[in-house]
N, C-alpha and C. Protein backbone atom coordinates (compact mmCIF):
# COMPACT_ATOMS: atom_id res chain seq x y z
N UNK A 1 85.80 80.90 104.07
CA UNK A 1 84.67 81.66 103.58
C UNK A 1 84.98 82.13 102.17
N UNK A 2 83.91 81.93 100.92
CA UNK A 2 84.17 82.27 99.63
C UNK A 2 83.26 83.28 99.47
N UNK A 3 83.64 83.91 98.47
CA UNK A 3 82.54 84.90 98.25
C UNK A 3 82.37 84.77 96.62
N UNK A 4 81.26 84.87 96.00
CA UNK A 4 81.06 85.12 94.63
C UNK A 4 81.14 86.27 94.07
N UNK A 5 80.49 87.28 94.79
CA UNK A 5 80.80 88.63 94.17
C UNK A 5 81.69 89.21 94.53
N UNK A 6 83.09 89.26 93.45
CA UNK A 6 84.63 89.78 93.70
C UNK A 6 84.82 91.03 94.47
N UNK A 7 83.48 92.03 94.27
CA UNK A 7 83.89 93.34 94.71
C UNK A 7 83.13 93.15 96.47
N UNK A 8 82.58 92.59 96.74
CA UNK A 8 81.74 92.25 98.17
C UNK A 8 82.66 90.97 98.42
N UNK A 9 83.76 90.39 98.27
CA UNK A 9 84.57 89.84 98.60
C UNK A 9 86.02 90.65 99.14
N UNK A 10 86.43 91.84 98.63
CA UNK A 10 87.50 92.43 97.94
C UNK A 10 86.95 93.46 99.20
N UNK A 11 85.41 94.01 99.41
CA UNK A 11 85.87 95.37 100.37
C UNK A 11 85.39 94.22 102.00
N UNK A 12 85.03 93.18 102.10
CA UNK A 12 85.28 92.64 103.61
C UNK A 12 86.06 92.23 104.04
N UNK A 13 87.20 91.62 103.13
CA UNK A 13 88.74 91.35 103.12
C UNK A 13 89.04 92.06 104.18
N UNK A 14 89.32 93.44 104.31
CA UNK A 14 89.79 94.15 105.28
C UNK A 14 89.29 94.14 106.61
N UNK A 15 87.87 93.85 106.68
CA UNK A 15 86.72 93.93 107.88
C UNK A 15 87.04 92.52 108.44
N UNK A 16 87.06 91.55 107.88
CA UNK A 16 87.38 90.39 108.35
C UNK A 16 88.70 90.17 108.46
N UNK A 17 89.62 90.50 108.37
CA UNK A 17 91.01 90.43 108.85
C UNK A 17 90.90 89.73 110.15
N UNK A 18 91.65 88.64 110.65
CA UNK A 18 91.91 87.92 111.91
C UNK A 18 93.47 88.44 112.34
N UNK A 19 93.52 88.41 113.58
CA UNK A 19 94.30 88.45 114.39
C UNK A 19 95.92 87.56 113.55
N UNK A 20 95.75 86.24 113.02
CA UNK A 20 96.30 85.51 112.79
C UNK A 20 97.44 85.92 111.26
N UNK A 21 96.65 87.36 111.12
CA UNK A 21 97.06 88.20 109.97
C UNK A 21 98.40 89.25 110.43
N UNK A 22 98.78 88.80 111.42
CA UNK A 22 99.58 89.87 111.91
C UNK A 22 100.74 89.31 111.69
N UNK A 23 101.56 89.89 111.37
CA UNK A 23 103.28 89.24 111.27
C UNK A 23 104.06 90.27 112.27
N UNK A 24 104.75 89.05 113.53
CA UNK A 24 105.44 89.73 114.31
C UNK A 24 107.12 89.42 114.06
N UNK A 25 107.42 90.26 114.50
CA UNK A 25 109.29 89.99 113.78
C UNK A 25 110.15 90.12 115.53
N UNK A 26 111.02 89.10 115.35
CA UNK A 26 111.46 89.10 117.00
C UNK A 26 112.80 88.47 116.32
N UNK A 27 113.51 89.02 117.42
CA UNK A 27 115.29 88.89 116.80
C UNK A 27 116.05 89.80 117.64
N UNK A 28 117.42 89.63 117.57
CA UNK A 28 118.37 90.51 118.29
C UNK A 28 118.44 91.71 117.63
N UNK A 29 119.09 92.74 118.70
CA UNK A 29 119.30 94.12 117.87
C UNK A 29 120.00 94.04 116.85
N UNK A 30 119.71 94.72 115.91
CA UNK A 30 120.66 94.88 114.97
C UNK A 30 119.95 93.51 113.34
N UNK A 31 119.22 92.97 113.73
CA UNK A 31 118.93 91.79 112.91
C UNK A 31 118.08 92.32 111.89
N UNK A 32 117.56 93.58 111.92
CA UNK A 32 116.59 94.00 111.08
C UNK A 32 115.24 93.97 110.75
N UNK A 33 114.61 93.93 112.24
CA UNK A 33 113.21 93.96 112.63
C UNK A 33 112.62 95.31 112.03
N UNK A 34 113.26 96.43 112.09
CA UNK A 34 112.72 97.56 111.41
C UNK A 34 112.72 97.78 110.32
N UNK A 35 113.95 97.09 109.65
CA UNK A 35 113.96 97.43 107.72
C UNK A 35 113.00 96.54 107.18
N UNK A 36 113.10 95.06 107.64
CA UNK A 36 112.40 94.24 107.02
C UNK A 36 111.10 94.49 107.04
N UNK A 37 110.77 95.08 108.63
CA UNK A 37 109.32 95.23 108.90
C UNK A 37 108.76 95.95 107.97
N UNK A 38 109.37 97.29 107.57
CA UNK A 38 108.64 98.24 106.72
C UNK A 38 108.22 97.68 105.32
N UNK A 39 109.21 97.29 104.64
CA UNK A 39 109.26 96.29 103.61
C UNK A 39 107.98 95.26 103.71
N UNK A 40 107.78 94.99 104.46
CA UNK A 40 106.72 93.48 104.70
C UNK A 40 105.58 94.48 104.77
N UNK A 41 105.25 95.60 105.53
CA UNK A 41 104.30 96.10 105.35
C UNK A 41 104.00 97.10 104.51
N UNK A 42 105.15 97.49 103.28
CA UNK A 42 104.56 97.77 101.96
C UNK A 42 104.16 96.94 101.10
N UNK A 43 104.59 95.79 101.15
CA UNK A 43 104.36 94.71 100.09
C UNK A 43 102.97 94.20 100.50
N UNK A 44 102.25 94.39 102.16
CA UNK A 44 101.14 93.15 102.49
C UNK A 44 100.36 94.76 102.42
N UNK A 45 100.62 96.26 102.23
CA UNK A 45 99.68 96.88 102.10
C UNK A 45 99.48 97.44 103.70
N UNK A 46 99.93 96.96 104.66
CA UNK A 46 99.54 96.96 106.10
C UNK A 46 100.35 97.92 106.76
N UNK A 47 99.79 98.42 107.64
CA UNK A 47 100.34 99.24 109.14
C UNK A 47 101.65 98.40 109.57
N UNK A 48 102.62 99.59 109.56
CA UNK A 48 103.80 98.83 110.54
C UNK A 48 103.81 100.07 111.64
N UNK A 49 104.52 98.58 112.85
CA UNK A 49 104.42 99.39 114.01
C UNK A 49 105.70 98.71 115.30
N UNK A 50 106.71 99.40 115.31
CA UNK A 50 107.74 99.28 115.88
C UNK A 50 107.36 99.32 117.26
N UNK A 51 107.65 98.20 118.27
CA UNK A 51 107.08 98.44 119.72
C UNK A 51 108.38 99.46 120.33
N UNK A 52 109.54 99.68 120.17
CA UNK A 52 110.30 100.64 120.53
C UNK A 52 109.69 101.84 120.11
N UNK A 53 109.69 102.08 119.19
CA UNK A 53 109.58 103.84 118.59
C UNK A 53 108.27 104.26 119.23
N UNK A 54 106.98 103.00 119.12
CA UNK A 54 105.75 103.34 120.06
C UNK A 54 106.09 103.49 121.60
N UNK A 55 106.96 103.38 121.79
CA UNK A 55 107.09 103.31 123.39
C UNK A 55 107.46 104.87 123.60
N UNK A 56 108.83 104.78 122.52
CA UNK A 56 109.22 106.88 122.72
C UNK A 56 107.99 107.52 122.59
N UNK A 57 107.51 107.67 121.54
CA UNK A 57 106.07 108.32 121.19
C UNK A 57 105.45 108.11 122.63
N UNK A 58 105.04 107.48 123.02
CA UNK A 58 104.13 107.35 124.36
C UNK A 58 104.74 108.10 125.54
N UNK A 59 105.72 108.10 126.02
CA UNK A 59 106.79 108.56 127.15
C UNK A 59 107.39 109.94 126.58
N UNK A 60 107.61 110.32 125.31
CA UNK A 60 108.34 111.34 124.89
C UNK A 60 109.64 111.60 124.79
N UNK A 61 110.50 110.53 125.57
CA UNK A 61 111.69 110.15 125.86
C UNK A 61 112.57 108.61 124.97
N UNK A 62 113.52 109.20 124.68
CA UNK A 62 114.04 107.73 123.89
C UNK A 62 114.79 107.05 125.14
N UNK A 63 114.51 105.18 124.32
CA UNK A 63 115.09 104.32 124.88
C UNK A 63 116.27 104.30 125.95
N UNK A 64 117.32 105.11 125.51
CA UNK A 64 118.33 105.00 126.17
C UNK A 64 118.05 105.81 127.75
N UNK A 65 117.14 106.90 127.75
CA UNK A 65 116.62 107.93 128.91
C UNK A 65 115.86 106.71 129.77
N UNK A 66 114.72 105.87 129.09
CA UNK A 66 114.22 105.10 130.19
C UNK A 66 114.76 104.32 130.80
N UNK A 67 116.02 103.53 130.06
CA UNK A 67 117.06 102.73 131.10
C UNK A 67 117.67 103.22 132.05
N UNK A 68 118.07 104.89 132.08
CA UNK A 68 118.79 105.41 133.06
C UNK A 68 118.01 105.66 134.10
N UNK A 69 116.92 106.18 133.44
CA UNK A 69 115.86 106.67 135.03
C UNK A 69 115.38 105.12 135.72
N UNK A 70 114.63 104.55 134.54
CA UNK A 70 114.19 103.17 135.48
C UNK A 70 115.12 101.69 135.28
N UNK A 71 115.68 102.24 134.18
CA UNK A 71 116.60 100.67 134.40
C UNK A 71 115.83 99.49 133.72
N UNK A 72 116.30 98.34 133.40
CA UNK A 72 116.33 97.62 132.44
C UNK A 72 114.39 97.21 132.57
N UNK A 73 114.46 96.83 134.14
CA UNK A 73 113.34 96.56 134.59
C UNK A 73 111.68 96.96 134.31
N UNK A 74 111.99 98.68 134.65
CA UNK A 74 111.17 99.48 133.97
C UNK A 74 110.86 99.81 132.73
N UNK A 75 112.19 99.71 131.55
CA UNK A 75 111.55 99.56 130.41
C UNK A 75 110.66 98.23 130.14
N UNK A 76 110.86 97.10 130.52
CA UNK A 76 110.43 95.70 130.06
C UNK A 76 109.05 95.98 130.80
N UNK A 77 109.03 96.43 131.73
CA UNK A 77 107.15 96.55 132.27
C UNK A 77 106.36 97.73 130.84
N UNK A 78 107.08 98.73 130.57
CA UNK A 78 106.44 99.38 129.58
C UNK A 78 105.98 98.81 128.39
N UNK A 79 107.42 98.02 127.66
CA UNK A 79 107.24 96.92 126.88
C UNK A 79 106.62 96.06 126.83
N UNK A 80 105.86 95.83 127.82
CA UNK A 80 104.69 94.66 127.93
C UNK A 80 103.65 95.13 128.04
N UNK A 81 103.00 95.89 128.63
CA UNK A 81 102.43 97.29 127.98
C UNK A 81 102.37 97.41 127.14
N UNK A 82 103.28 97.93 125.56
CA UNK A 82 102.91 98.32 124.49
C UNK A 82 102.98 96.60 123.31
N UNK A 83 103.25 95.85 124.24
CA UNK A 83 102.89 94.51 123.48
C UNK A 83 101.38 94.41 123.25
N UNK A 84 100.82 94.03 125.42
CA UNK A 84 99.83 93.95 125.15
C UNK A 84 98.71 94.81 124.16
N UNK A 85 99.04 96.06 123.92
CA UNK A 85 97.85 97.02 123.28
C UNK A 85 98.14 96.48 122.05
N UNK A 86 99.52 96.35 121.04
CA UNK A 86 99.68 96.05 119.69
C UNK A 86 99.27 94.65 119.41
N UNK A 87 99.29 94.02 120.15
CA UNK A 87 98.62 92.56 119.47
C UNK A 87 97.22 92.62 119.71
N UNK A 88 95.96 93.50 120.28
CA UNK A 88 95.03 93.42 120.02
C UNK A 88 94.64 93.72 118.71
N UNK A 89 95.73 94.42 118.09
CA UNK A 89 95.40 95.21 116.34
C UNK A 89 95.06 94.16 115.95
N UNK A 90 94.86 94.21 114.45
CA UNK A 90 94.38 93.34 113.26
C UNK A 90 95.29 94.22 111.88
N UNK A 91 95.38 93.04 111.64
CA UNK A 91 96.17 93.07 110.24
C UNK A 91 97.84 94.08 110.44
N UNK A 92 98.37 93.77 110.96
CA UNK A 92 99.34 94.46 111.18
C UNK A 92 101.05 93.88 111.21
N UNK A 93 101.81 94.75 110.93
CA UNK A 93 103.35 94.12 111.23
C UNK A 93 103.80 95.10 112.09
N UNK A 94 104.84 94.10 112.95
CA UNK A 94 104.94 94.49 113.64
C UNK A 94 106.63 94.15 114.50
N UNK A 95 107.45 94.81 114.55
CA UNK A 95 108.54 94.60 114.87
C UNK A 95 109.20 94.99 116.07
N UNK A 96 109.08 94.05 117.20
CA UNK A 96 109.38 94.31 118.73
C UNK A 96 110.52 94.03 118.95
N UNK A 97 110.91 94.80 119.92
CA UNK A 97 112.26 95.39 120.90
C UNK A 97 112.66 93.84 120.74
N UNK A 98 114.23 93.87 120.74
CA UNK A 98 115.18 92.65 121.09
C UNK A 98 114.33 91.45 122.45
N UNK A 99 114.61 92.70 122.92
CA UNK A 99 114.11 91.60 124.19
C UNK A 99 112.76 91.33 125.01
N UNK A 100 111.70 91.51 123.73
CA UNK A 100 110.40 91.11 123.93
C UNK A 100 109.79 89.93 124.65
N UNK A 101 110.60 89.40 123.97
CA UNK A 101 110.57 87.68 124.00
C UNK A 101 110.80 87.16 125.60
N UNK A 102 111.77 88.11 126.67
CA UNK A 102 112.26 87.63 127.51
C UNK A 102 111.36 87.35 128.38
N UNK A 103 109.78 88.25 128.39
CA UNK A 103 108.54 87.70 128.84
C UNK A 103 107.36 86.68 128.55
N UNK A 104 107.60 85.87 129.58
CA UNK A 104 106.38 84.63 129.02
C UNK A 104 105.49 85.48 128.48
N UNK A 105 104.33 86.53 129.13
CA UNK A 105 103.35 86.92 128.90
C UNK A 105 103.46 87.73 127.38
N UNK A 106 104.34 88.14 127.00
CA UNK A 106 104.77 89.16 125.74
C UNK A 106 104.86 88.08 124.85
N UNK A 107 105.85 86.62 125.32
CA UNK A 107 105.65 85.10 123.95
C UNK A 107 104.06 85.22 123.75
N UNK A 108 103.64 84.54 124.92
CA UNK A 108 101.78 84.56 124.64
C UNK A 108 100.90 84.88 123.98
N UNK A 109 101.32 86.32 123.80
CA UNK A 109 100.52 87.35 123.33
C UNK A 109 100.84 87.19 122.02
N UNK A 110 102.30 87.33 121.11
CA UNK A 110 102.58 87.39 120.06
C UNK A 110 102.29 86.07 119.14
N UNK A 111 102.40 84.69 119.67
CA UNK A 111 101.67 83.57 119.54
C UNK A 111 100.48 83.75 119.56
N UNK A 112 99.91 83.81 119.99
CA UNK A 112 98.17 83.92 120.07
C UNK A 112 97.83 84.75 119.19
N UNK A 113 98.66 85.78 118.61
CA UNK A 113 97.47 86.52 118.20
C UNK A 113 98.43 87.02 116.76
N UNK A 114 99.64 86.19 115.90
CA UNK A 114 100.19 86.32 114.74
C UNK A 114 101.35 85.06 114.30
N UNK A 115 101.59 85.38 113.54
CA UNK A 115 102.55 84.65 112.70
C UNK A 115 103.82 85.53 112.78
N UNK A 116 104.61 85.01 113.84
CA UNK A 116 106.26 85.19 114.04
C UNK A 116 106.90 85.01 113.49
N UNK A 117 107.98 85.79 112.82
CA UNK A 117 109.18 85.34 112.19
C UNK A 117 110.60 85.84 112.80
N UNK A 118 110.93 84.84 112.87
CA UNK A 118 112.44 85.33 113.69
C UNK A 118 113.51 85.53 113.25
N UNK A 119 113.82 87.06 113.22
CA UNK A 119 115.25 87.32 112.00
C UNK A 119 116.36 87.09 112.82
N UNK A 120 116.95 85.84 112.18
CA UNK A 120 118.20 85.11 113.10
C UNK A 120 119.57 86.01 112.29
N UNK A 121 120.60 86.44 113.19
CA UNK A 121 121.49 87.08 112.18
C UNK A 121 122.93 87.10 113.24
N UNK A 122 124.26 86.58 112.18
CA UNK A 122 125.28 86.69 113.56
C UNK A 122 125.80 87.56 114.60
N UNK A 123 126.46 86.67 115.10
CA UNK A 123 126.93 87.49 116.26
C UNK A 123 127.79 88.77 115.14
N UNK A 124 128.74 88.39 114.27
CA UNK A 124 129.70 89.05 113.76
C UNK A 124 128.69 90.26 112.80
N UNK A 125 127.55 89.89 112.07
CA UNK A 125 127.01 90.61 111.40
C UNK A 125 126.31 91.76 112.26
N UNK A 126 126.17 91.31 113.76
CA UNK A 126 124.81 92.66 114.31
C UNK A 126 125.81 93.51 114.87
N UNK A 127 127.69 93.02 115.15
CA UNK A 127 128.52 94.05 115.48
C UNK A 127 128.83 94.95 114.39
N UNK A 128 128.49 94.52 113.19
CA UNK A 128 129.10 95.41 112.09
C UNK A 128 127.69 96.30 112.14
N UNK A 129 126.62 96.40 111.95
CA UNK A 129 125.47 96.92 112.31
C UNK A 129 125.02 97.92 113.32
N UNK A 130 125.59 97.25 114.24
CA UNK A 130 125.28 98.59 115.20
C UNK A 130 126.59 99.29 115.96
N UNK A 131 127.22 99.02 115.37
CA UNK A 131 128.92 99.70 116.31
C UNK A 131 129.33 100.98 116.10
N UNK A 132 127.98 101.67 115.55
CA UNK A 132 128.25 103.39 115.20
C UNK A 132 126.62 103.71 115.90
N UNK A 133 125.82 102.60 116.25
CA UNK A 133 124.83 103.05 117.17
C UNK A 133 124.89 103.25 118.90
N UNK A 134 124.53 104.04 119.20
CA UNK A 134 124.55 105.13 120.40
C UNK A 134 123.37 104.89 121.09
N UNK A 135 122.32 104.47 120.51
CA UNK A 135 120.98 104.39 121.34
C UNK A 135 120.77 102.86 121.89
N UNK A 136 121.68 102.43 121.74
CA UNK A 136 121.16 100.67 122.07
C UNK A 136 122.04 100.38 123.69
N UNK A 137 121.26 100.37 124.73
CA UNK A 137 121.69 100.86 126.07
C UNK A 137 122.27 99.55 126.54
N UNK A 138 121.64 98.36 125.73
CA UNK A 138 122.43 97.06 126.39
C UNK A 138 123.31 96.80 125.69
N UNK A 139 124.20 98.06 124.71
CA UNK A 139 125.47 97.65 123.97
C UNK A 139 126.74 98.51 124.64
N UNK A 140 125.90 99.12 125.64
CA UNK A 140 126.64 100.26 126.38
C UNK A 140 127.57 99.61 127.44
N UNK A 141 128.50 98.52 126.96
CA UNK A 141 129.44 97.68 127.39
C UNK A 141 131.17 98.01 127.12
N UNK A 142 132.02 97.39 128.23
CA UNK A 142 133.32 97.45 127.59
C UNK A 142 133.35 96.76 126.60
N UNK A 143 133.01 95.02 126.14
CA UNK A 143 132.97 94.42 125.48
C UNK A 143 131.90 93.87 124.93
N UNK A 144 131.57 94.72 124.08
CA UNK A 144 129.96 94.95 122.87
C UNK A 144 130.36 93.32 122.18
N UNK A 145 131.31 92.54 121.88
CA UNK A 145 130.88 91.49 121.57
C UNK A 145 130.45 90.63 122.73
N UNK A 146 131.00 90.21 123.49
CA UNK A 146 130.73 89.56 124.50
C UNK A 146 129.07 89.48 125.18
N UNK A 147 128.81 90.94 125.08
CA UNK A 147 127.28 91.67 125.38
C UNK A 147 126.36 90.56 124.32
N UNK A 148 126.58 90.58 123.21
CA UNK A 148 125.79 90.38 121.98
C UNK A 148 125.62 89.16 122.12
N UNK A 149 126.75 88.30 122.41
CA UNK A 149 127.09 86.70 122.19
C UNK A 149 126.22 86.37 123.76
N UNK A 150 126.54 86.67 124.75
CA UNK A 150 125.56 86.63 125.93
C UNK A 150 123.95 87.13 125.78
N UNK A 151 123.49 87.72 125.29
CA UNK A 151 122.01 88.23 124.69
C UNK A 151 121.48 87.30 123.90
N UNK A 152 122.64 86.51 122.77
CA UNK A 152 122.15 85.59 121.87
C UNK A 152 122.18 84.10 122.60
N UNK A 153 122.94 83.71 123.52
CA UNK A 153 123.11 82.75 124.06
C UNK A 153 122.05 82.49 124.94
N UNK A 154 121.31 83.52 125.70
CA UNK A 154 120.21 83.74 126.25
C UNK A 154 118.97 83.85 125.69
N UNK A 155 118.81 84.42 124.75
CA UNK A 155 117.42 84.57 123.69
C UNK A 155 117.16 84.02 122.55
N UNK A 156 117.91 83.35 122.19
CA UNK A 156 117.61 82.53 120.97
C UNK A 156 116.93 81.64 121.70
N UNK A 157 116.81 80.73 122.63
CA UNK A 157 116.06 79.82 122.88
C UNK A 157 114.48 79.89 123.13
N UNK A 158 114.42 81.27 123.14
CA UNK A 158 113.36 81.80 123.68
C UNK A 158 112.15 82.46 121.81
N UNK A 159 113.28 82.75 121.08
CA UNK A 159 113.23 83.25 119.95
C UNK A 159 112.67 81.88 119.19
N UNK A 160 113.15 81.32 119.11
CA UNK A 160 112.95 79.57 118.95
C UNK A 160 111.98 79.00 119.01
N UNK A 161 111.33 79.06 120.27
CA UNK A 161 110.35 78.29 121.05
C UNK A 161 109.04 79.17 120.36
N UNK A 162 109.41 80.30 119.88
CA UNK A 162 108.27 80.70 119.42
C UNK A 162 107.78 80.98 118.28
N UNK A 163 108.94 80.80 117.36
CA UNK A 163 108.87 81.52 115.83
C UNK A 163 107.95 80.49 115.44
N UNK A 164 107.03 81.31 114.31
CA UNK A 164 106.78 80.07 113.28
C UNK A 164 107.43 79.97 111.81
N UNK A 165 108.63 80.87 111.63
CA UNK A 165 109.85 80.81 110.89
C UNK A 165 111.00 81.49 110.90
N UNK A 166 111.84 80.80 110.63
CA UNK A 166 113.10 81.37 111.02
C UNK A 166 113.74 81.54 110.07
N UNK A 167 114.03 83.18 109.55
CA UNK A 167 115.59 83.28 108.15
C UNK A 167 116.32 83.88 108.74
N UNK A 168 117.60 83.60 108.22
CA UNK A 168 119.08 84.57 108.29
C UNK A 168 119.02 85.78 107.80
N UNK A 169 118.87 86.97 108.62
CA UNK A 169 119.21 88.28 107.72
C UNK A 169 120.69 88.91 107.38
N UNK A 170 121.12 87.98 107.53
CA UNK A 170 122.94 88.47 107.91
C UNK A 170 123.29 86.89 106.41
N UNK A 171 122.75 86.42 105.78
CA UNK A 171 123.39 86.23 104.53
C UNK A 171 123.07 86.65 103.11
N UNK A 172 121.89 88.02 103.18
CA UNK A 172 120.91 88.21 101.87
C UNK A 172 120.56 89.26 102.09
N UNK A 173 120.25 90.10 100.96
CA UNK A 173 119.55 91.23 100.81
C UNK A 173 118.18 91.28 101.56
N UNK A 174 117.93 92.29 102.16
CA UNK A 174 116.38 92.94 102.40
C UNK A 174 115.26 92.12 101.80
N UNK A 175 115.63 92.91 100.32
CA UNK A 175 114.31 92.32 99.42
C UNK A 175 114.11 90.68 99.58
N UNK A 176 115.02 89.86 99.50
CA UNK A 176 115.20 89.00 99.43
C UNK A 176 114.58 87.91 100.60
N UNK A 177 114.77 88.52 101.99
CA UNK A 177 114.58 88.33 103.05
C UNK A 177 112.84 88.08 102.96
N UNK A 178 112.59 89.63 102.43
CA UNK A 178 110.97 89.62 102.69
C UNK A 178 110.80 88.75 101.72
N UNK A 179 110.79 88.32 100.75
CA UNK A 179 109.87 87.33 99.43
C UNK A 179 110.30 86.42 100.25
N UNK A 180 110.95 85.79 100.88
CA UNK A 180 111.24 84.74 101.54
C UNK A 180 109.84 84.59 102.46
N UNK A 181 110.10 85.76 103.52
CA UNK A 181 109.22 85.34 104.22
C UNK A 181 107.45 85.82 103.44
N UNK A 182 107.43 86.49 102.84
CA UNK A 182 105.89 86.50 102.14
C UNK A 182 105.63 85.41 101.70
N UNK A 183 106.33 84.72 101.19
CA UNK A 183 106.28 83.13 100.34
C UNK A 183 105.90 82.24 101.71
N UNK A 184 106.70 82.20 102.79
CA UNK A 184 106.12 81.20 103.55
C UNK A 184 104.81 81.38 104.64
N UNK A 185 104.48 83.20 104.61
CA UNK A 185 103.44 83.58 105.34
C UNK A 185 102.07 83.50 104.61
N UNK A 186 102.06 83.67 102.99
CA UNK A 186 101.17 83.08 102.10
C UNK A 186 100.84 81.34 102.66
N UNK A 187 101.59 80.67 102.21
CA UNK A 187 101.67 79.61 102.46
C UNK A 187 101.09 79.12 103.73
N UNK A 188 101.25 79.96 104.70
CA UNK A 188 100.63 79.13 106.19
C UNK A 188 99.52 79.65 106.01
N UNK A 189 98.94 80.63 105.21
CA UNK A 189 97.85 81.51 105.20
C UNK A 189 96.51 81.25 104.62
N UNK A 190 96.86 79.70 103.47
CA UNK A 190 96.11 79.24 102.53
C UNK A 190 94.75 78.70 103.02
């Protein structure tokens, strides 16, 4: 759809926003779904919206409290839950829990309704990252590498099957990361 008059082009832009406008970010802990996210949604102008931090906000309780009371199980039903409501948005970024992905119905949703990017980052880089973090309940292991390398051995395939791009955040700056991916989300966008 073209429009001739720049300024009646310029204020429906926003009204017409599709679903397909959404950039979802899926990756292991520690990969930088939250820095990058914010970043991507100052640069595209857009709402960012962390499906973890929306989940505390909703419950009142952080992450690590809902694993103890309900266990791994019960957070992932909430999490699918605050999938389904965030991918009905428009125009939005959006950066979900590690283990989003581990539900068909949560892939579905984030496919259907945005443009995925999957911040791939090593095993060695997400231990240097989070090994002074306290809130990450599936790191709450004797052996936090082992944990990580089993999480990645398990979810990358899943991470994979769904991205529609994949960068390394564990060899480049932030900034760097996002022009990367703005460059190729323009591009699918044309």
């Amino acid at each position: 759809m073209s429009f001739n008059n720049s300024r009646c082009g310029k204020d429906l832009q926003g009204i017409l926003m599709t679903r397909s406008e959404n950039i979802y970010l899926v990756g292991l802990m520690g990969a930088g779904k939250t820095t990058i996210g914010r970043q991507l949604a100052r640069a595209l102008k857009l709402p960012f919206y962390d499906s973890d931090k929306a989940i505390e906000e909703r419950t009142g309780v952080d992450i690590p409290t809902i694993f103890e009371f309900e266990g791994e199980e019960g957070f992932r039903d909430r999490e699918q839950k605050m999938i389904q409501q965030l991918t009905l948005m428009s125009g939005i970024v959006l950066a979900t829990g590690g283990g989003a992905i581990l539900r068909e119905e949560n892939r579905k949703l984030l496919k259907n309704n945005g443009f995925i990017v999957y911040l791939q980052c090593s095993v060695e880089r997400i231990l240097e990252r989070t090994r002074r973090d306290t809130q990450r309940p599936l790191l709450k292991a004797e052996n936090p590498r082992e944990r990580i390398e089993s999480l990645f051995a398990q979810r990358e395939p899943l991470y994979l099957s769904c991205a529609d791009y994949k960068i390394d955040t564990g060899i480049m700056q932030s900034k760097e990361v996002v022009d990367h991916i703005l460059e190729e989300y323009r591009a699918v966008n044309r």
